[in-house]
PDB file of N, CA and C in Angstrom:
ATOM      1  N   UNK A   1    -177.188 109.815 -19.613  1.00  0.00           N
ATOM      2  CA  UNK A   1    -176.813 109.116 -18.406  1.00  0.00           C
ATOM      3  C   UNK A   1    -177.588 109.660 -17.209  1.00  0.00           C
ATOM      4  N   UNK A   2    -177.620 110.739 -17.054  1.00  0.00           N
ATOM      5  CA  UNK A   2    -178.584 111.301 -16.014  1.00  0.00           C
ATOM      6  C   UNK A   2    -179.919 110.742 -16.045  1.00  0.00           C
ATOM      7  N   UNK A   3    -180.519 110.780 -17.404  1.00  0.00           N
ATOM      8  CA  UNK A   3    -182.084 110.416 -16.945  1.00  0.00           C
ATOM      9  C   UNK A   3    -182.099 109.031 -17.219  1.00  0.00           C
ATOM     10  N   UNK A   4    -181.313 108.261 -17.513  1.00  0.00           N
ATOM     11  CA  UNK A   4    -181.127 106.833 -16.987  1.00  0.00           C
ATOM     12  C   UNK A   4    -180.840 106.338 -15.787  1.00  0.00           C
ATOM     13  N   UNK A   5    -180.294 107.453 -14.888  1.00  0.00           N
ATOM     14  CA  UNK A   5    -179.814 107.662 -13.435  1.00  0.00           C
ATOM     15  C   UNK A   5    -181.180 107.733 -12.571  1.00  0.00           C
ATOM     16  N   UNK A   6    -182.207 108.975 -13.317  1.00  0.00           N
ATOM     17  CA  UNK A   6    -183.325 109.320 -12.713  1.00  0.00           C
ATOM     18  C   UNK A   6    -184.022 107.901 -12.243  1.00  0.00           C
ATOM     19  N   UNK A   7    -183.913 107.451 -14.219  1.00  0.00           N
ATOM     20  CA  UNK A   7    -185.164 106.588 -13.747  1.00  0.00           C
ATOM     21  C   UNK A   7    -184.708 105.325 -12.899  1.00  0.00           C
ATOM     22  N   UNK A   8    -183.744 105.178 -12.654  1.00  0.00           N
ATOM     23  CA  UNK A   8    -183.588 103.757 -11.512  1.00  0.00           C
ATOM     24  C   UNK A   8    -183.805 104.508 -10.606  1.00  0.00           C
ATOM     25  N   UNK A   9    -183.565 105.834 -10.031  1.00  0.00           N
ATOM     26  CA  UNK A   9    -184.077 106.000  -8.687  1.00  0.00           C
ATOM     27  C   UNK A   9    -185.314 105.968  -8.600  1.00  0.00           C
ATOM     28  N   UNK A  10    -186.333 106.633  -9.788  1.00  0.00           N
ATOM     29  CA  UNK A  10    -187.592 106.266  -9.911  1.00  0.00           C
ATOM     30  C   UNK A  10    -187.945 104.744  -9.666  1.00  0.00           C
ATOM     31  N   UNK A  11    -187.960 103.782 -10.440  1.00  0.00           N
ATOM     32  CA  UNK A  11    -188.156 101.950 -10.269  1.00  0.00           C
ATOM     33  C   UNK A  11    -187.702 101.636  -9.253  1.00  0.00           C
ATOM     34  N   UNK A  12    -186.471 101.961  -8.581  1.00  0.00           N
ATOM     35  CA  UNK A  12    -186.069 100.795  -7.789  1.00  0.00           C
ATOM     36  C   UNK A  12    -185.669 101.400  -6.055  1.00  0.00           C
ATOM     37  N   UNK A  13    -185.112 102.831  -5.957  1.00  0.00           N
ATOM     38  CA  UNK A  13    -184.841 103.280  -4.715  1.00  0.00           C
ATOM     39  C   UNK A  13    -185.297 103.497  -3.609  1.00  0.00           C
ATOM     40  N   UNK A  14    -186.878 103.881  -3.905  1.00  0.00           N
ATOM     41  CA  UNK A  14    -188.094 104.007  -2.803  1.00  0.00           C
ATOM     42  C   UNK A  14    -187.340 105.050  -2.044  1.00  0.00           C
ATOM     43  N   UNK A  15    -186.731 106.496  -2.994  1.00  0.00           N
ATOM     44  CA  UNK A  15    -186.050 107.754  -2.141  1.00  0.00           C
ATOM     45  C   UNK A  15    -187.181 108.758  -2.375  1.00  0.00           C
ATOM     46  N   UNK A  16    -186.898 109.328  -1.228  1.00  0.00           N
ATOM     47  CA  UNK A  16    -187.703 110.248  -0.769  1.00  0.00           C
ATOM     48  C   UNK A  16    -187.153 111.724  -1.475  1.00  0.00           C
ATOM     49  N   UNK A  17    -185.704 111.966  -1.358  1.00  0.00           N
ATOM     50  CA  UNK A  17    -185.091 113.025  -1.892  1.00  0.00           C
ATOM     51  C   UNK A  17    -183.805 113.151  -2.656  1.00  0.00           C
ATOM     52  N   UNK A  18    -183.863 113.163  -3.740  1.00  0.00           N
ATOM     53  CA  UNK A  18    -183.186 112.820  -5.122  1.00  0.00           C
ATOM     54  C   UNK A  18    -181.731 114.651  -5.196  1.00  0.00           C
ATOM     55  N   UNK A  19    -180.479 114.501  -5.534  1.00  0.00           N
ATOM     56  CA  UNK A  19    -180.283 115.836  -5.514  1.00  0.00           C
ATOM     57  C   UNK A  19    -179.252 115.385  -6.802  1.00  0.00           C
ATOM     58  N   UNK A  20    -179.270 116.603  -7.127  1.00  0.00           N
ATOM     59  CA  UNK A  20    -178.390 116.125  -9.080  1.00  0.00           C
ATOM     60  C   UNK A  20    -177.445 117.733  -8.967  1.00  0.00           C
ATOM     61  N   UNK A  21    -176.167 117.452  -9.306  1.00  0.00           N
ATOM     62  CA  UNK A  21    -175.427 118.906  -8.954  1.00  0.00           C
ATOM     63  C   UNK A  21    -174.256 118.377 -10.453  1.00  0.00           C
ATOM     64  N   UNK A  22    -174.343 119.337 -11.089  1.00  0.00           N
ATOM     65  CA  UNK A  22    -173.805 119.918 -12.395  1.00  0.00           C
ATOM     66  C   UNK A  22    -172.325 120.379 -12.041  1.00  0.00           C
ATOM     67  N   UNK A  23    -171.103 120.417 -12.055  1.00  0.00           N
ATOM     68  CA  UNK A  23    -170.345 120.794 -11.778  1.00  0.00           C
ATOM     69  C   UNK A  23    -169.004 121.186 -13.187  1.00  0.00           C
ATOM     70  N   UNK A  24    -169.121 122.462 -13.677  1.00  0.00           N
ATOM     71  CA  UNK A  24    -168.563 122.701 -14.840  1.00  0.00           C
ATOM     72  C   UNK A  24    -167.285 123.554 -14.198  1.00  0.00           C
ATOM     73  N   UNK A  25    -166.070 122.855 -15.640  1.00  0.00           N
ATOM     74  CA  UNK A  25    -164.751 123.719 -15.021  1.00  0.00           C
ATOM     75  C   UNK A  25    -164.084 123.590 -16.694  1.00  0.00           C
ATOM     76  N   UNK A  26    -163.164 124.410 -16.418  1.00  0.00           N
ATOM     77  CA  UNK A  26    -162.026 124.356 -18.035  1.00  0.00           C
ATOM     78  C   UNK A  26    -161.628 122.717 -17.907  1.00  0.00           C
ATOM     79  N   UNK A  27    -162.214 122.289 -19.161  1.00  0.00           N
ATOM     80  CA  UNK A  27    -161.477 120.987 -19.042  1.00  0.00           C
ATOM     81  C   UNK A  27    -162.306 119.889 -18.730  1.00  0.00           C
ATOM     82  N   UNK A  28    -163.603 119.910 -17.414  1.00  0.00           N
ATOM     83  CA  UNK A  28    -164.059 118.816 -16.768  1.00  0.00           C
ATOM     84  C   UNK A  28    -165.533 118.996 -16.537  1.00  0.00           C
ATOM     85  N   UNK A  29    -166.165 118.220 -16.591  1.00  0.00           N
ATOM     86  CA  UNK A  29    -167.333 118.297 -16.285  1.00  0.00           C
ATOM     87  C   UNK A  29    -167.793 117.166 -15.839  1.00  0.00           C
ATOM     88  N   UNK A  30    -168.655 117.464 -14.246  1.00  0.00           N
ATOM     89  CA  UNK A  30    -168.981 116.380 -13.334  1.00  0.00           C
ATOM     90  C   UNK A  30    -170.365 116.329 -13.139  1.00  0.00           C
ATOM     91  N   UNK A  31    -171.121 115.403 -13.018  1.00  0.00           N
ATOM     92  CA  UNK A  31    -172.731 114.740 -13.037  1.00  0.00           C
ATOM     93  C   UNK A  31    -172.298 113.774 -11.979  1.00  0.00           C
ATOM     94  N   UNK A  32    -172.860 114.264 -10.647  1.00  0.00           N
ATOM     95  CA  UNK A  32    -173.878 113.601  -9.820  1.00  0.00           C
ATOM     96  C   UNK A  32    -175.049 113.197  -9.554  1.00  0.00           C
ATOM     97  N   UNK A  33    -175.652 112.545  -9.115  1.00  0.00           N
ATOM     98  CA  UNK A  33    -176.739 111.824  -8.810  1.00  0.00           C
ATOM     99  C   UNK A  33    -176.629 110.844  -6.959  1.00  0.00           C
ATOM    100  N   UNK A  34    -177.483 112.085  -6.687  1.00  0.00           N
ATOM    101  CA  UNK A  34    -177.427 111.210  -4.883  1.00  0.00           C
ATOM    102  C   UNK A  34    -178.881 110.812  -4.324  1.00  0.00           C
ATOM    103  N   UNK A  35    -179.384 109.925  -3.788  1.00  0.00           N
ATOM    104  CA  UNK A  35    -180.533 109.749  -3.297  1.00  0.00           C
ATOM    105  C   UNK A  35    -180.041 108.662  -1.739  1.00  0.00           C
ATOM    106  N   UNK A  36    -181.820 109.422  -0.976  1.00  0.00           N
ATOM    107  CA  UNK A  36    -181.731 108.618   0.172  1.00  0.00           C
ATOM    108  C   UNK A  36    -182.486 107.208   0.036  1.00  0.00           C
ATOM    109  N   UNK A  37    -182.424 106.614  -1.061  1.00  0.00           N
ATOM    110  CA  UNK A  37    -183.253 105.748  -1.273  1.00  0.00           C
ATOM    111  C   UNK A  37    -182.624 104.428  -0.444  1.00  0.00           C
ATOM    112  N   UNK A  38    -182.964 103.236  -0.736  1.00  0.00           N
ATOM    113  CA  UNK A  38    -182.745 101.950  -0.169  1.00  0.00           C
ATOM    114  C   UNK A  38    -181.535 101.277  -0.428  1.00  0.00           C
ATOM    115  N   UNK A  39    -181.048 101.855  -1.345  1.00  0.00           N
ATOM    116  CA  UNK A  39    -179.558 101.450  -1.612  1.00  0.00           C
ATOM    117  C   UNK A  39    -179.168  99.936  -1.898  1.00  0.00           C
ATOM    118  N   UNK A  40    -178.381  99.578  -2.609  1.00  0.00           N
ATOM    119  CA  UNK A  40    -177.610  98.320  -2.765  1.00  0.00           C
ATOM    120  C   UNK A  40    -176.874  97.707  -3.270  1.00  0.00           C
ATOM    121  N   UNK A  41    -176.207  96.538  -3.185  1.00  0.00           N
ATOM    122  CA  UNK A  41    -174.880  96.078  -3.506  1.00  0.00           C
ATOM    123  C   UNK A  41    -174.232  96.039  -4.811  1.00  0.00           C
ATOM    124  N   UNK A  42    -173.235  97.374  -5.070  1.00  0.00           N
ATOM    125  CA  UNK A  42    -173.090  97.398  -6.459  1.00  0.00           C
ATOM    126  C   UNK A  42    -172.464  95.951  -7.195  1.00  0.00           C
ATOM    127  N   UNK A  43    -172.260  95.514  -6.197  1.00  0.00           N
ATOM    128  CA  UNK A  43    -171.092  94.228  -6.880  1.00  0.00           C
ATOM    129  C   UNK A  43    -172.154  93.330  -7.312  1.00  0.00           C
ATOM    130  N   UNK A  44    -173.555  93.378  -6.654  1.00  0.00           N
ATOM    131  CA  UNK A  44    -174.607  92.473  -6.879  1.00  0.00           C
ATOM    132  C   UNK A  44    -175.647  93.034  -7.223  1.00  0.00           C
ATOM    133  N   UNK A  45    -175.536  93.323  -8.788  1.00  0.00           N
ATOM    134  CA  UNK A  45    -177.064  93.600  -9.301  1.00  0.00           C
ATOM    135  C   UNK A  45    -177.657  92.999 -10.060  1.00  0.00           C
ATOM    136  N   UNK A  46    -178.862  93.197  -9.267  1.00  0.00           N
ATOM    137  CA  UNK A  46    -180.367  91.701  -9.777  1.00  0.00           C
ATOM    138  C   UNK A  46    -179.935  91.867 -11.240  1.00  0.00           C
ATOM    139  N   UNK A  47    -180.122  90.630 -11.488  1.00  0.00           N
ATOM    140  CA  UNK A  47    -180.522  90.245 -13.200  1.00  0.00           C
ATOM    141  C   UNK A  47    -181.973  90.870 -13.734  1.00  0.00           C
ATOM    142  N   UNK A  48    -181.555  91.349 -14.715  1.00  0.00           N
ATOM    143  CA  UNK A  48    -182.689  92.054 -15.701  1.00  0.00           C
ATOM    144  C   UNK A  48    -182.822  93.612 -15.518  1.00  0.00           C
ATOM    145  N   UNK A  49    -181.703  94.137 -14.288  1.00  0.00           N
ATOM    146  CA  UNK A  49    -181.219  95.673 -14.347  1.00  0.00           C
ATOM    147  C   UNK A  49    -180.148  96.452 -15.003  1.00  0.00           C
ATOM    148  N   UNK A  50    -180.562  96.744 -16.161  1.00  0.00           N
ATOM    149  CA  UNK A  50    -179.552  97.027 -17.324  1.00  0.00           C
ATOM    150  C   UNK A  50    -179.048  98.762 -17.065  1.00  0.00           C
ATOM    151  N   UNK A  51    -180.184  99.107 -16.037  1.00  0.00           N
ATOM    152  CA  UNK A  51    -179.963 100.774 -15.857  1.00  0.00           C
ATOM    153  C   UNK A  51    -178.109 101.375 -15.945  1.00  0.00           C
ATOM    154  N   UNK A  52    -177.522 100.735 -14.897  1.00  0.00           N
ATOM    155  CA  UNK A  52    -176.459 100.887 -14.714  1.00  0.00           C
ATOM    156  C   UNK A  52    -175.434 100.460 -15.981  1.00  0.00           C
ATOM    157  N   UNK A  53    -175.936  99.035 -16.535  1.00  0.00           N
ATOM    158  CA  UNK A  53    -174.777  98.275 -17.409  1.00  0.00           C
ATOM    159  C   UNK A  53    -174.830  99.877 -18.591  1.00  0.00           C
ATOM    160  N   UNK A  54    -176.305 100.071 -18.884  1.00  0.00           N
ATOM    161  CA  UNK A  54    -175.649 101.013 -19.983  1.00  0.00           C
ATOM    162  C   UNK A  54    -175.740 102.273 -19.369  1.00  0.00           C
ATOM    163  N   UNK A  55    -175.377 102.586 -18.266  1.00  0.00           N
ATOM    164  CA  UNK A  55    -174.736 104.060 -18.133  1.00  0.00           C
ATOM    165  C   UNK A  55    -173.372 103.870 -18.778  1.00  0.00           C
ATOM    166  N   UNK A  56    -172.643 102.586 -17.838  1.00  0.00           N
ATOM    167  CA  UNK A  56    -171.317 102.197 -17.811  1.00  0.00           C
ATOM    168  C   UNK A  56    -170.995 102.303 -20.019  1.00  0.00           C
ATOM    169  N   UNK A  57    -171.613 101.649 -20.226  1.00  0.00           N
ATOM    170  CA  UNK A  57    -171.312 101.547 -21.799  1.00  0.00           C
ATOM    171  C   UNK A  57    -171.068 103.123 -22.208  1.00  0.00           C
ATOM    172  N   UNK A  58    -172.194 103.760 -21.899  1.00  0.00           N
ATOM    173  CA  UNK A  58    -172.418 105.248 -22.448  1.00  0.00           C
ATOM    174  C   UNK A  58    -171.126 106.154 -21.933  1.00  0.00           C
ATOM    175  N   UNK A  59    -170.789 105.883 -20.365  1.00  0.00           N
ATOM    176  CA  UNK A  59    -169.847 106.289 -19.960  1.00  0.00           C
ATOM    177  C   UNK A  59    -168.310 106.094 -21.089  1.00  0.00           C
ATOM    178  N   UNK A  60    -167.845 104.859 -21.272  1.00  0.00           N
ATOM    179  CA  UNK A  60    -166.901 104.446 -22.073  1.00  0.00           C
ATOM    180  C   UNK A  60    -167.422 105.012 -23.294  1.00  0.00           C
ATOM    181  N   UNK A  61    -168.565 105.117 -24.057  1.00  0.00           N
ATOM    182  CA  UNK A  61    -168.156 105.940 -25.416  1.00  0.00           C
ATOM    183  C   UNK A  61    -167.884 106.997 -25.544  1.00  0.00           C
ATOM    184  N   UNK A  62    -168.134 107.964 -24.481  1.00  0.00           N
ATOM    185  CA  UNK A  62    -167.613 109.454 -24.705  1.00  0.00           C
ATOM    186  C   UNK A  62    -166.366 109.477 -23.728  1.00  0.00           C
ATOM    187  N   UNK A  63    -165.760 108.293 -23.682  1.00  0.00           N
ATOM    188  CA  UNK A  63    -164.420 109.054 -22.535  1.00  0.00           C
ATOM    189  C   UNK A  63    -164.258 109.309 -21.017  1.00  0.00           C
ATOM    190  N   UNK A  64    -165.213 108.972 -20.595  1.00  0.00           N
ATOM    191  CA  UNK A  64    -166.196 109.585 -18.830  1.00  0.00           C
ATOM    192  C   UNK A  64    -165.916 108.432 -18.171  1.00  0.00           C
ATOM    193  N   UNK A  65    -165.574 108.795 -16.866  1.00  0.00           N
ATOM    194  CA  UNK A  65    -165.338 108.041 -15.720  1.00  0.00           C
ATOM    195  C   UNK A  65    -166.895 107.643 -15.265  1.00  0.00           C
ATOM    196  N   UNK A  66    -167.348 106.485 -14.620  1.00  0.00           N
ATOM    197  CA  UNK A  66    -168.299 106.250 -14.001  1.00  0.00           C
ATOM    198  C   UNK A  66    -168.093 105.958 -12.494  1.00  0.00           C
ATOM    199  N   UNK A  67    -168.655 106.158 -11.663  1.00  0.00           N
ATOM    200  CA  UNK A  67    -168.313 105.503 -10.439  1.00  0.00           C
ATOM    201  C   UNK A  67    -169.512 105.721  -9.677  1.00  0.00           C
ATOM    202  N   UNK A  68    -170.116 104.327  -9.156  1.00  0.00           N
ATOM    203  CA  UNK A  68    -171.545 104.189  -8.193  1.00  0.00           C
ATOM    204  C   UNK A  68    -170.942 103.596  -6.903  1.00  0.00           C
ATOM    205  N   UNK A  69    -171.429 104.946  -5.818  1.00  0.00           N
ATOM    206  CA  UNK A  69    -171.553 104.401  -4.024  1.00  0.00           C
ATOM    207  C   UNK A  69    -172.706 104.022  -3.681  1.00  0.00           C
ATOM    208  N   UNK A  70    -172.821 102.951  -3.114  1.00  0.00           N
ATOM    209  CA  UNK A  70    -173.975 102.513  -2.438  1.00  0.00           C
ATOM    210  C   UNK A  70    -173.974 101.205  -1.610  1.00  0.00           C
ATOM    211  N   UNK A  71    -174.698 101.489  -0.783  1.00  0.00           N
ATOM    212  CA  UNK A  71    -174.654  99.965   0.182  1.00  0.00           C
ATOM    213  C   UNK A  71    -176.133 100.062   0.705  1.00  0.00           C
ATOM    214  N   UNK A  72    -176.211  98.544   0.880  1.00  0.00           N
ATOM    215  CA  UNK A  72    -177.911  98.801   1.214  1.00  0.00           C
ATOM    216  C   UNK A  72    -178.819  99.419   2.464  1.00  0.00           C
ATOM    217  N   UNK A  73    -179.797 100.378   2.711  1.00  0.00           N
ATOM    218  CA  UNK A  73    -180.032 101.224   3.503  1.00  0.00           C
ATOM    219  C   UNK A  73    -179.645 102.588   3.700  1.00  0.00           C
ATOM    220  N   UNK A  74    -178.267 103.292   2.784  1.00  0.00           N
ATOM    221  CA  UNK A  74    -177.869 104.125   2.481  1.00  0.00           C
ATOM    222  C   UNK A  74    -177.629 104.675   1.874  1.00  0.00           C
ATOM    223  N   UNK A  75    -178.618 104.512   0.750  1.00  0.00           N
ATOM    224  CA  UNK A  75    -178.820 105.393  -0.604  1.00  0.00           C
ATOM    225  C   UNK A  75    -177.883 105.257  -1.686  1.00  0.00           C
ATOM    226  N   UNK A  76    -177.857 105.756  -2.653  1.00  0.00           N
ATOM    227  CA  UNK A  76    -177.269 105.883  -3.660  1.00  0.00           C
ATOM    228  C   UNK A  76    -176.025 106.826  -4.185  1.00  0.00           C
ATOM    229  N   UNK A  77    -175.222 106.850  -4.531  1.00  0.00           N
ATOM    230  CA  UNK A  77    -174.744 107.863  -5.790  1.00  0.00           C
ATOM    231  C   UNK A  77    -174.244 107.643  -6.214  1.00  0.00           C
ATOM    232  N   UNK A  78    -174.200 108.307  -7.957  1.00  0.00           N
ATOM    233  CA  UNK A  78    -173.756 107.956  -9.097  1.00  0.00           C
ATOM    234  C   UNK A  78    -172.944 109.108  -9.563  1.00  0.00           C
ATOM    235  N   UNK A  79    -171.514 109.052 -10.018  1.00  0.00           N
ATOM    236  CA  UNK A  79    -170.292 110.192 -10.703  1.00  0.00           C
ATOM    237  C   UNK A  79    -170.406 110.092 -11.677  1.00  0.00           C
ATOM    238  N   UNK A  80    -170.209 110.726 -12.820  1.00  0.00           N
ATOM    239  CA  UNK A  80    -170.041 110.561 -13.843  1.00  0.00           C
ATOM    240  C   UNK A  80    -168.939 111.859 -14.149  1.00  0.00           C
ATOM    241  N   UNK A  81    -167.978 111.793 -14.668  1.00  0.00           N
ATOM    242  CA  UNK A  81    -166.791 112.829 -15.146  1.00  0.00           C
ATOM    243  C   UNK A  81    -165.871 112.519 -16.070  1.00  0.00           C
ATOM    244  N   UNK A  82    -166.533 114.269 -17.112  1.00  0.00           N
ATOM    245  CA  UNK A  82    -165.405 113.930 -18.315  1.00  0.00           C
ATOM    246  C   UNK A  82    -164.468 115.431 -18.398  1.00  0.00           C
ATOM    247  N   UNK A  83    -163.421 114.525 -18.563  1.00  0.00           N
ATOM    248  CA  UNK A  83    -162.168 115.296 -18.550  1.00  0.00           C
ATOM    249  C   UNK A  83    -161.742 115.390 -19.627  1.00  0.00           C
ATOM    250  N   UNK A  84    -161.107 116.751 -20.216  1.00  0.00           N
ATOM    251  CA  UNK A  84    -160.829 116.745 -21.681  1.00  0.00           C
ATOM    252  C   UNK A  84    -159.305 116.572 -21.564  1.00  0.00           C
ATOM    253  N   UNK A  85    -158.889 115.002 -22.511  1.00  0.00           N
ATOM    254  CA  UNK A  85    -157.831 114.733 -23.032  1.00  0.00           C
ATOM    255  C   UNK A  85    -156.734 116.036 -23.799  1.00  0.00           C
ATOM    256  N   UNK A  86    -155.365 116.126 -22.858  1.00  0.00           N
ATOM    257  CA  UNK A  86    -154.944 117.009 -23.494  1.00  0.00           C
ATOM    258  C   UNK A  86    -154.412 116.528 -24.568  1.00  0.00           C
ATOM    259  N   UNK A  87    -154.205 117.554 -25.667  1.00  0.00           N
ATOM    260  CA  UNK A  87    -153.772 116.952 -27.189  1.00  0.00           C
ATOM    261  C   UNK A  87    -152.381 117.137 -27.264  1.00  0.00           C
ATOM    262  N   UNK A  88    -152.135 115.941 -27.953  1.00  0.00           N
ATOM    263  CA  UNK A  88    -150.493 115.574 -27.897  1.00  0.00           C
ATOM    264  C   UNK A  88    -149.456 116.307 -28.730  1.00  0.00           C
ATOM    265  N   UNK A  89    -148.406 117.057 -28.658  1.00  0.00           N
ATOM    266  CA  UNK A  89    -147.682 117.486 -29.867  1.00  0.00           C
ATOM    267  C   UNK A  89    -146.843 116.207 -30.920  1.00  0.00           C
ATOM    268  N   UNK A  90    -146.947 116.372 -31.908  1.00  0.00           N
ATOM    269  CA  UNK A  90    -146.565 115.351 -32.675  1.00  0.00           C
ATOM    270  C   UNK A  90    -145.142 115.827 -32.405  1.00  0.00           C
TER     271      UNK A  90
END
C-alpha cells in the first residue's frame, strides 16, 4: 500500500515534498503518506485511476482502516491502520 501510495504521488500530485511516518505500538500499526502536491476530490476520481481503488481492496484484505484527506490545491494524505483484533474467549 505504501508504494502504491508513492507512486500516485509520483503520476499525478506534481508535490514537491512527500513525508511517510511509520507509527508502531502493541496492537497497532499506522502508515501515513502526506504530500504538498495538487490535491483532489476524493469523492471524484478520474476514471482509469485504480491507485487508490486497490489500496482500498488491499486495505480490506488484511483488516486495515483506509482513510484519504485531500481537496484540491492542498495536497494529499493517505492513513492506513491495523489494529490487532482482540481474540474472543469461547
Amino acid at each position: 500500500m505504501c508504494q502504491e501510495g508513492l507512486n500516485n504521488i509520483a503520476r499525478h500530485a506534481n508535490a514537491s515534498r512527500v513525508e511517510i511516518r511509520l507509527q508502531v505500538a502493541p496492537g497497532v500499526v499506522e502508515l501515513r503518506l502526506r504530500d504538498d502536491g495538487c490535491g483532489f476530490d476524493p469523492e471524484h476520481t478520474p476514471v482509469g485511476h485504480y491507485g487508490l481503488s486497490m489500496m482500498r481492496e488491499r486495505a480490506e484484505a488484511v483488516g486495515a482502516d483506509l482513510s484519504v484527506t485531500s481537496r484540491p490545491g492542498h495536497g494529499t494524505e493517505v492513513a492506513i491502520r491495523w489494529a490487532e483484533v482482540p481474540k474472543q474467549e469461547a
